[in-house]
N, C-alpha and C. Protein backbone atom coordinates (compact mmCIF):
# COMPACT_ATOMS: atom_id res chain seq x y z
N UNK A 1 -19.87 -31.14 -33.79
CA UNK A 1 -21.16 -30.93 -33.16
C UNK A 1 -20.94 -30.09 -31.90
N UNK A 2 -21.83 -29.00 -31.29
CA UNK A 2 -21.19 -28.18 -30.75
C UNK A 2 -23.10 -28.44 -29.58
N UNK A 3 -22.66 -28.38 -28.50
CA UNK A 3 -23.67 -28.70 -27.24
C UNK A 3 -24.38 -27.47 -26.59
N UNK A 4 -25.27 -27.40 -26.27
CA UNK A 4 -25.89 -25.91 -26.09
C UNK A 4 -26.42 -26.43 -24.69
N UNK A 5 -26.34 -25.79 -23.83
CA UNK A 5 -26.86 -26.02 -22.06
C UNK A 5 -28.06 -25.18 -22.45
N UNK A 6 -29.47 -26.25 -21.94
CA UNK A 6 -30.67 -25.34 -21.80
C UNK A 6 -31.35 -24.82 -20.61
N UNK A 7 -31.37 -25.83 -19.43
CA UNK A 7 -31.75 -25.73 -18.29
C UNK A 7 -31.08 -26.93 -17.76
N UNK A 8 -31.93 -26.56 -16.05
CA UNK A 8 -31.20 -27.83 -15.90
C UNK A 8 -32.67 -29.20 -15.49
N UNK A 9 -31.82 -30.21 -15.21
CA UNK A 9 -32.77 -31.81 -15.47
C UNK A 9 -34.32 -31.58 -15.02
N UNK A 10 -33.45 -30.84 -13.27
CA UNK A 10 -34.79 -30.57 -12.54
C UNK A 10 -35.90 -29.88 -12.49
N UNK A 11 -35.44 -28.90 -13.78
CA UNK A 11 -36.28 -27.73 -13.76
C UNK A 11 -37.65 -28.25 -15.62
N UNK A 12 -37.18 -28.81 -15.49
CA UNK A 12 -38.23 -30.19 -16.70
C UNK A 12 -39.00 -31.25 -15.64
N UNK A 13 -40.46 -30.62 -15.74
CA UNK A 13 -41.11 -31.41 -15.56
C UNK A 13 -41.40 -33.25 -16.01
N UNK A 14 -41.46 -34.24 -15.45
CA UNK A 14 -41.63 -34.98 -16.13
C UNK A 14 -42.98 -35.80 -16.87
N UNK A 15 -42.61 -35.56 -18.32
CA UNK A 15 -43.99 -36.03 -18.78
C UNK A 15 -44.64 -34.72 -19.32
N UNK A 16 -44.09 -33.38 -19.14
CA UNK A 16 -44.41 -32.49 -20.07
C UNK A 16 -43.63 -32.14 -20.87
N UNK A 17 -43.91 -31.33 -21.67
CA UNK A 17 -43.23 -30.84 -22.93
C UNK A 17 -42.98 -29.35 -22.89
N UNK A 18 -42.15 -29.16 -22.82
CA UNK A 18 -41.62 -27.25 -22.46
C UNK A 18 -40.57 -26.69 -23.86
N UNK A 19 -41.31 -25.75 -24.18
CA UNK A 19 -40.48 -25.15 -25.27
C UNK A 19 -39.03 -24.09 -25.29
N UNK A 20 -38.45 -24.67 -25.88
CA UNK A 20 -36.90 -23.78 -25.86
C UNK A 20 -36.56 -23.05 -27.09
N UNK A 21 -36.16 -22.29 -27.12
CA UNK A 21 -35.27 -21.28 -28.56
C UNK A 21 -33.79 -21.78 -28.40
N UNK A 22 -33.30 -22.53 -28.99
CA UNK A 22 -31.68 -22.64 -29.62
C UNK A 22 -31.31 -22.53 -30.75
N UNK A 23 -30.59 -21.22 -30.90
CA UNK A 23 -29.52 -20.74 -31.90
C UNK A 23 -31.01 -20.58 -32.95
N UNK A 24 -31.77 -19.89 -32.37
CA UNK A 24 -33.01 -19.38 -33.34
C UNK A 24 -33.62 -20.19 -33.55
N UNK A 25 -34.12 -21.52 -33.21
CA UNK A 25 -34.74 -22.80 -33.80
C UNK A 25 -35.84 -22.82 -32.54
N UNK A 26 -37.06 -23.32 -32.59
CA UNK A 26 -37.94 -23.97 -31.71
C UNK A 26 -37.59 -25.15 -31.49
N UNK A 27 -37.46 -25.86 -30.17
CA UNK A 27 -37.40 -26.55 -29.99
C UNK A 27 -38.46 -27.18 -28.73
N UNK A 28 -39.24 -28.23 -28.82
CA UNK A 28 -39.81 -29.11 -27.88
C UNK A 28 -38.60 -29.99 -27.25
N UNK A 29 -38.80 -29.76 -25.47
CA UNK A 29 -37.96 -30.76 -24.98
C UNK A 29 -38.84 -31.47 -24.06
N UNK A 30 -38.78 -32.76 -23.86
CA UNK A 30 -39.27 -33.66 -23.09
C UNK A 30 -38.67 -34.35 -22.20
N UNK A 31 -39.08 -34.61 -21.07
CA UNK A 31 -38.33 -35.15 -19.77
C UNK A 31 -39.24 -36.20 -19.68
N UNK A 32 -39.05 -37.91 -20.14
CA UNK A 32 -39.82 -38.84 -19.54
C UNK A 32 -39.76 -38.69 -17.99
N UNK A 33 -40.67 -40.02 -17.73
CA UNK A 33 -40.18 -41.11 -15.71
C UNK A 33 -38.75 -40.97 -15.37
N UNK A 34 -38.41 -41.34 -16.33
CA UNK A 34 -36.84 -42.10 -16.38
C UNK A 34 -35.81 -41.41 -16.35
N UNK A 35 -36.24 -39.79 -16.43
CA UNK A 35 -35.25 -38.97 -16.51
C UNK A 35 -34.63 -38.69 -18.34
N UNK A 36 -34.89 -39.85 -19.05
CA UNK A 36 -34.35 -39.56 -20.24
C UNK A 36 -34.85 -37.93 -21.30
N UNK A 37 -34.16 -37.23 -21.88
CA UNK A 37 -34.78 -36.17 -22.22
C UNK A 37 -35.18 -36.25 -24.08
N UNK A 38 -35.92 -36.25 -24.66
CA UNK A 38 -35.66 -35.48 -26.07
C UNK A 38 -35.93 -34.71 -26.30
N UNK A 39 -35.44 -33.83 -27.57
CA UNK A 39 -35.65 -32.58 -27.98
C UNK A 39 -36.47 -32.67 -29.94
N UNK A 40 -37.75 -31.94 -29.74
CA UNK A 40 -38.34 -32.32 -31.23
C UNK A 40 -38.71 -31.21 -31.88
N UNK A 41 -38.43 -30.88 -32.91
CA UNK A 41 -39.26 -29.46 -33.38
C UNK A 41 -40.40 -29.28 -32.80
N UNK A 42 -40.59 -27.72 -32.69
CA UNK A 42 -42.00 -27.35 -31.82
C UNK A 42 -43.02 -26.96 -32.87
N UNK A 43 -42.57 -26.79 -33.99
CA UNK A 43 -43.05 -26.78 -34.98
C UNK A 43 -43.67 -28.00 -35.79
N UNK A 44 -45.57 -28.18 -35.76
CA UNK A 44 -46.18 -29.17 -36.18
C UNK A 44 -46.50 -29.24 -37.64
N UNK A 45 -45.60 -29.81 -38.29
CA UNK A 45 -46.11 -30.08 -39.85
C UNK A 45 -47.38 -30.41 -40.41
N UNK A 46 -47.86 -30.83 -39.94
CA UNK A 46 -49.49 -31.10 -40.11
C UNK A 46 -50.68 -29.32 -39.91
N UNK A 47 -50.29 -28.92 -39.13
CA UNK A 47 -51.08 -27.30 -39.28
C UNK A 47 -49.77 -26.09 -39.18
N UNK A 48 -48.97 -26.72 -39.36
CA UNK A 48 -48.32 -25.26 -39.58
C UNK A 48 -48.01 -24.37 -38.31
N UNK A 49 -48.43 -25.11 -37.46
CA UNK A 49 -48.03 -23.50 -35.95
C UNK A 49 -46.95 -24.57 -34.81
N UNK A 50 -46.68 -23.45 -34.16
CA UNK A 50 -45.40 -24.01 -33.02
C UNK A 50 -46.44 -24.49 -32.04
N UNK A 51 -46.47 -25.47 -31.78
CA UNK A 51 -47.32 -25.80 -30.64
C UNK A 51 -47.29 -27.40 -30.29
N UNK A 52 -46.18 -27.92 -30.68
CA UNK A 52 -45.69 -28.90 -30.28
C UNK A 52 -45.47 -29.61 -28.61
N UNK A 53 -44.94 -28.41 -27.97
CA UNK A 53 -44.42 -28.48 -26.56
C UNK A 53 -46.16 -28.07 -25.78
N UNK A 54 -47.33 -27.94 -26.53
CA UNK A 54 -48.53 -27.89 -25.73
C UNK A 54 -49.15 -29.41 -25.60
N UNK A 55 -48.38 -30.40 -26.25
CA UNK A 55 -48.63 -31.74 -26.93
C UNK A 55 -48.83 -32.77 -25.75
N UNK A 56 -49.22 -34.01 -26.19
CA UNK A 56 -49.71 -34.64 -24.63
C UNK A 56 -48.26 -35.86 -24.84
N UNK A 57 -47.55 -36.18 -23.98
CA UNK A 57 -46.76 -36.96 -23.88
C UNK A 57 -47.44 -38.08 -23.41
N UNK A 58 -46.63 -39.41 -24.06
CA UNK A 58 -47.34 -40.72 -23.70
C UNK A 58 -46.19 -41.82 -24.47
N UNK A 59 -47.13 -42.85 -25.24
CA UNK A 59 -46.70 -44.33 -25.42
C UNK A 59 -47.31 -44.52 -26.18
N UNK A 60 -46.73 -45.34 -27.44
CA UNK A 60 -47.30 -46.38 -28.31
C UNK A 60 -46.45 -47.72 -28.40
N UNK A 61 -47.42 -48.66 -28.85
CA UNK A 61 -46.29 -49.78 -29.62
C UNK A 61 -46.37 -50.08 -30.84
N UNK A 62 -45.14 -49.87 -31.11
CA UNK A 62 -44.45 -49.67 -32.63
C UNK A 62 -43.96 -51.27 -32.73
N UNK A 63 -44.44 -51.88 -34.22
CA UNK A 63 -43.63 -52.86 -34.24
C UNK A 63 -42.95 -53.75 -32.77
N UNK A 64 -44.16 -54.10 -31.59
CA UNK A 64 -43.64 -54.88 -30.77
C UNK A 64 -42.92 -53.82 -29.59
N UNK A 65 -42.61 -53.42 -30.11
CA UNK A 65 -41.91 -52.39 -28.92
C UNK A 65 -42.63 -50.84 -28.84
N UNK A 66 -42.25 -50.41 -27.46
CA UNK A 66 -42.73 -49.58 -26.77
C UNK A 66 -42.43 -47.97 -26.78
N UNK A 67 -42.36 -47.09 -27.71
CA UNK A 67 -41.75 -45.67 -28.09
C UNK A 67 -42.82 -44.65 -27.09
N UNK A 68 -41.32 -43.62 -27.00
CA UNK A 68 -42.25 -42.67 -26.38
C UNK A 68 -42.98 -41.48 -27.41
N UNK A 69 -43.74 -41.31 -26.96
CA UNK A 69 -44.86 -40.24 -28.18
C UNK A 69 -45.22 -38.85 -27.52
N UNK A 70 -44.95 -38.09 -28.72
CA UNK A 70 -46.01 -36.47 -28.08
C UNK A 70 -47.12 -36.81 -29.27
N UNK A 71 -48.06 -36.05 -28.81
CA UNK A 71 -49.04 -36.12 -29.66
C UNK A 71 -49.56 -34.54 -29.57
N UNK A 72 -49.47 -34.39 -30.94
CA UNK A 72 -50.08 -32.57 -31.39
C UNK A 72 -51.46 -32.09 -30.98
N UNK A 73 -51.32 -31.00 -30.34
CA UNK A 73 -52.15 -30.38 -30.01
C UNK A 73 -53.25 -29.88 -30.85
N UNK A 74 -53.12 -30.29 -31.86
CA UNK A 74 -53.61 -29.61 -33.14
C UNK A 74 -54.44 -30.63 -33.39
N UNK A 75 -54.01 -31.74 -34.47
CA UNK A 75 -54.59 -32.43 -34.74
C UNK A 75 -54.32 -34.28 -34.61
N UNK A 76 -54.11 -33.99 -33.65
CA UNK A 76 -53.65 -35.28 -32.59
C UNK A 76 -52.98 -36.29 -33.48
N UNK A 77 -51.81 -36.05 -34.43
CA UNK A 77 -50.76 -36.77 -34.75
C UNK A 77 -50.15 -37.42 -33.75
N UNK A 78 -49.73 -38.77 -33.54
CA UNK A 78 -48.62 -39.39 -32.72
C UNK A 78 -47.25 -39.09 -33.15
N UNK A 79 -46.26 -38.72 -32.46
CA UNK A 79 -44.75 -38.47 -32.89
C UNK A 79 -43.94 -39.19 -32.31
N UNK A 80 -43.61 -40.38 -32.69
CA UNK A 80 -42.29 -41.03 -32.06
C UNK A 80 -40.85 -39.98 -31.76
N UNK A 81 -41.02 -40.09 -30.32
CA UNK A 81 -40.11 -38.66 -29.74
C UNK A 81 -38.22 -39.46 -30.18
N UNK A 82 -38.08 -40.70 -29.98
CA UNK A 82 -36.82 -41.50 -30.74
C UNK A 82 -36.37 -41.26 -32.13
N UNK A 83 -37.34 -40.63 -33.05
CA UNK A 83 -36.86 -40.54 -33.90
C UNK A 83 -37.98 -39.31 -34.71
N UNK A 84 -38.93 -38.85 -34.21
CA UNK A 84 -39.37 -37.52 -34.81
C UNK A 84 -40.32 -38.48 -35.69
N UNK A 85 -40.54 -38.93 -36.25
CA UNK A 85 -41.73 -39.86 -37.13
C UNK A 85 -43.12 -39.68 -36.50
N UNK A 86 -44.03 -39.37 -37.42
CA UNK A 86 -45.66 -39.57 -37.36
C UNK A 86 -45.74 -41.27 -37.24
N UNK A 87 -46.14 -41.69 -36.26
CA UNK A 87 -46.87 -43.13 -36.47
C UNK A 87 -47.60 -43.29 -37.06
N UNK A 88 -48.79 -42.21 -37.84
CA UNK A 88 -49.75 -43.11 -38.67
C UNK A 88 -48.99 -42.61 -40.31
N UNK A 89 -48.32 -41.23 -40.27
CA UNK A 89 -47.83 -41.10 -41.95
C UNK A 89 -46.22 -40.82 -41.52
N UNK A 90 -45.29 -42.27 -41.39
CA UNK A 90 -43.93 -41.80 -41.00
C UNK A 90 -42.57 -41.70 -41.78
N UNK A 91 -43.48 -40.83 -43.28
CA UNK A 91 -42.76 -39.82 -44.28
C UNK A 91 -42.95 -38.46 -43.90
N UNK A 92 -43.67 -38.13 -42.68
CA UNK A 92 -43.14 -36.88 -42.27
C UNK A 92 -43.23 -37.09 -40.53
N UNK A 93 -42.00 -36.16 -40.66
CA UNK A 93 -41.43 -35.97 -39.35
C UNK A 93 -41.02 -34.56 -38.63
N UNK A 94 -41.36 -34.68 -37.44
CA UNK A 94 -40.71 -33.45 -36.32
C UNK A 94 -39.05 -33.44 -36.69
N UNK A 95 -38.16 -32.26 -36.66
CA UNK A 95 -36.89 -32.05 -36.49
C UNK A 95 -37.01 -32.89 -35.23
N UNK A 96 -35.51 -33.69 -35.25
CA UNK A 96 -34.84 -34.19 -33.80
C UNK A 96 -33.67 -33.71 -33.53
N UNK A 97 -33.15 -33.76 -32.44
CA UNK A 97 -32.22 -32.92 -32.03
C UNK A 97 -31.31 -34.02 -30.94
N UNK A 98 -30.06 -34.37 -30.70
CA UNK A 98 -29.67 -35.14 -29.73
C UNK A 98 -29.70 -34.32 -28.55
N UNK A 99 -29.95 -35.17 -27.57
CA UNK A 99 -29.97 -34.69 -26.34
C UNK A 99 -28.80 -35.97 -25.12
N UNK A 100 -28.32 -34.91 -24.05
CA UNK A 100 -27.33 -35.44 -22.82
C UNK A 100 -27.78 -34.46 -21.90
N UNK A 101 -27.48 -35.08 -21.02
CA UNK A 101 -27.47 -34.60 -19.73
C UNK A 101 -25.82 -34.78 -19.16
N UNK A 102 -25.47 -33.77 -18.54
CA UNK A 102 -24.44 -33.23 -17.92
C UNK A 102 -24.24 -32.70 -16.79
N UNK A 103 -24.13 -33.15 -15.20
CA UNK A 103 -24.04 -32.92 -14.35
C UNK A 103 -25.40 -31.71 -14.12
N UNK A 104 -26.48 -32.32 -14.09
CA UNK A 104 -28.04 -32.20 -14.13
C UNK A 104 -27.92 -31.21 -15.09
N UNK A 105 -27.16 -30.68 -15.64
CA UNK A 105 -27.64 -29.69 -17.08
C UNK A 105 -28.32 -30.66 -18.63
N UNK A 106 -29.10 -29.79 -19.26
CA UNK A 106 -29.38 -30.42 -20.34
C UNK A 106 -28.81 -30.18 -20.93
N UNK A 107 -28.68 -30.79 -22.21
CA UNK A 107 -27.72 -30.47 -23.45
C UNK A 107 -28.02 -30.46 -24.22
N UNK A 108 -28.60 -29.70 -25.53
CA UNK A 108 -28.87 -30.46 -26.41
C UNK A 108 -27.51 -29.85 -27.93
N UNK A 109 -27.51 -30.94 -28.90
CA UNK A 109 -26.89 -30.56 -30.22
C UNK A 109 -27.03 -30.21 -31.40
């Protein structure tokens, strides 16, 4: 697995969603409160266009517990950002991507 530096921690807003190009791919990255980051396809399966990273970041509870969510700009799908899953149809999913942080750089793989 080979790590790609995108920006760094500080320069991710938190609680928005900002779009990146790695190694030709769209990618949505997200910076919760907490500092934690993920990275989700920016590309929305449900209409077909990149517009993922225009998406509203938030919360659901899943099974008792608490996931973080983007929700599409399009047609307001929930996306469990932990694992790329639609909460209401979660046989389809956003690409996920691992993400680290590295001496405030992002990382993703």
């Amino acid at each position: 697995m080979s790590w790609h530096r995108v920006c760094r921690l500080h320069e991710l807003q938190p609680e928005r969603a900002v779009a990146a190009l790695i190694e030709g791919r769209q990618v949505a990255l997200v910076r919760l409160l907490d500092d934690r980051v993920y990275a989700v396809g920016h590309h929305d399966p449900f209409s077909g266009a990149n517009v993922m990273a225009r998406g509203i970041v938030g919360s659901a509870t899943v099974a008792g517990d608490t996931v973080p969510t983007l929700i599409s700009p399009m047609y307001k799908q929930a996306f469990d950002l932990t694992t790329g899953r639609c909460l209401t149809q979660p046989e389809v999913a956003l690409e996920r991507w691992d993400v680290r942080v590295v001496e405030d750089w992002v990382e993703v793989a």
